[in-house]
Protein backbone atom coordinates (compact mmCIF):
# COMPACT_ATOMS: atom_id res chain seq x y z
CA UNK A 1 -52.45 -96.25 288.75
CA UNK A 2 -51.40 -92.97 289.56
CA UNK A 3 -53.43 -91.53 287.00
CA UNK A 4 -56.62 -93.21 287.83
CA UNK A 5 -56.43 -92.20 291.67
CA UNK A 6 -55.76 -88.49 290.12
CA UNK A 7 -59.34 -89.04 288.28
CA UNK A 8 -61.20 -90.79 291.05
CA UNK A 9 -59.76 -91.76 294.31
CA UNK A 10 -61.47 -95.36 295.07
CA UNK A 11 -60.20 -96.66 291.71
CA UNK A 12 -56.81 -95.60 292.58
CA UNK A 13 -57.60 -97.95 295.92
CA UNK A 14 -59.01 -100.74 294.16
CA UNK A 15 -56.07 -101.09 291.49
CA UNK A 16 -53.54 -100.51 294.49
CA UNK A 17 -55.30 -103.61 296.05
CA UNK A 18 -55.32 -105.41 292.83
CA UNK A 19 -51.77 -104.94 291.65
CA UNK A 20 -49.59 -104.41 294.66
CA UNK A 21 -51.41 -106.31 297.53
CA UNK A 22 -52.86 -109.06 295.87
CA UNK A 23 -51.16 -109.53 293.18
CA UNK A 24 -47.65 -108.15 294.55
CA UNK A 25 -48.37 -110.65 297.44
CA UNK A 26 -48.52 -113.40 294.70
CA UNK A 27 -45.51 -112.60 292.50
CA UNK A 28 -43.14 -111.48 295.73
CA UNK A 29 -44.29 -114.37 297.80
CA UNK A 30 -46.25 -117.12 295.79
CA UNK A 31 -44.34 -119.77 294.64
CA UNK A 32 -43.55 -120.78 291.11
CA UNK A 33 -47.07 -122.79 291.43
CA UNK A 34 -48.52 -119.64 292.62
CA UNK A 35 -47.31 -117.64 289.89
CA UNK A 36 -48.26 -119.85 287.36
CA UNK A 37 -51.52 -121.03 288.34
CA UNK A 38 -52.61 -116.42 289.35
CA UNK A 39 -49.91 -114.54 287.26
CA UNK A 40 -52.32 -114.14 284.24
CA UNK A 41 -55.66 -113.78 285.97
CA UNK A 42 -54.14 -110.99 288.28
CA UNK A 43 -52.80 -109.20 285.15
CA UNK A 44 -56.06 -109.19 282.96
CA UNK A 45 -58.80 -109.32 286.05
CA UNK A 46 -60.24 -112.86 285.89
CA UNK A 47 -59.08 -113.00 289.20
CA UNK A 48 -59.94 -109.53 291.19
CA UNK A 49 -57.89 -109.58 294.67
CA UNK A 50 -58.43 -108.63 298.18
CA UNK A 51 -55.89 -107.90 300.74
CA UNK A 52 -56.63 -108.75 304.45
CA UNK A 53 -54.19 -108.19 307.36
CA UNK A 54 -54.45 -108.10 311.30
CA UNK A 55 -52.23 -106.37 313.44
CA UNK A 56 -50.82 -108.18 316.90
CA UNK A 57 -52.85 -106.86 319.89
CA UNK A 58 -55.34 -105.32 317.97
CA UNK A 59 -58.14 -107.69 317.14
């Protein structure tokens, strides 16, 4: 990952999302249903991720 953000910046951001938001959100937090039914589909990119978050006080 670190490599690809060295070579162009919004990959780096888009695998970040990918692998550590979406699909560390999944592994860290998902159940074993979760990880069973997304684990694969994160890993080869039949299922690409987003990562949404709001902030207390702050719309």
């Amino acid at each position: 990952m670190e490599a690809a953000g060295g070579a162009d910046i919004s990959l780096g951001v888009k695998l970040g999302v990918q692998y550590s938001l979406w699909g560390g959100s999944i592994i860290n937090l998902g159940t074993k249903k979760h990880r069973d039914r997304f684990f694969d589909g994160i890993d080869n990119l039949d299922y690409p991720g987003c990562f949404a978050m709001t902030e207390l006080h702050h719309g």
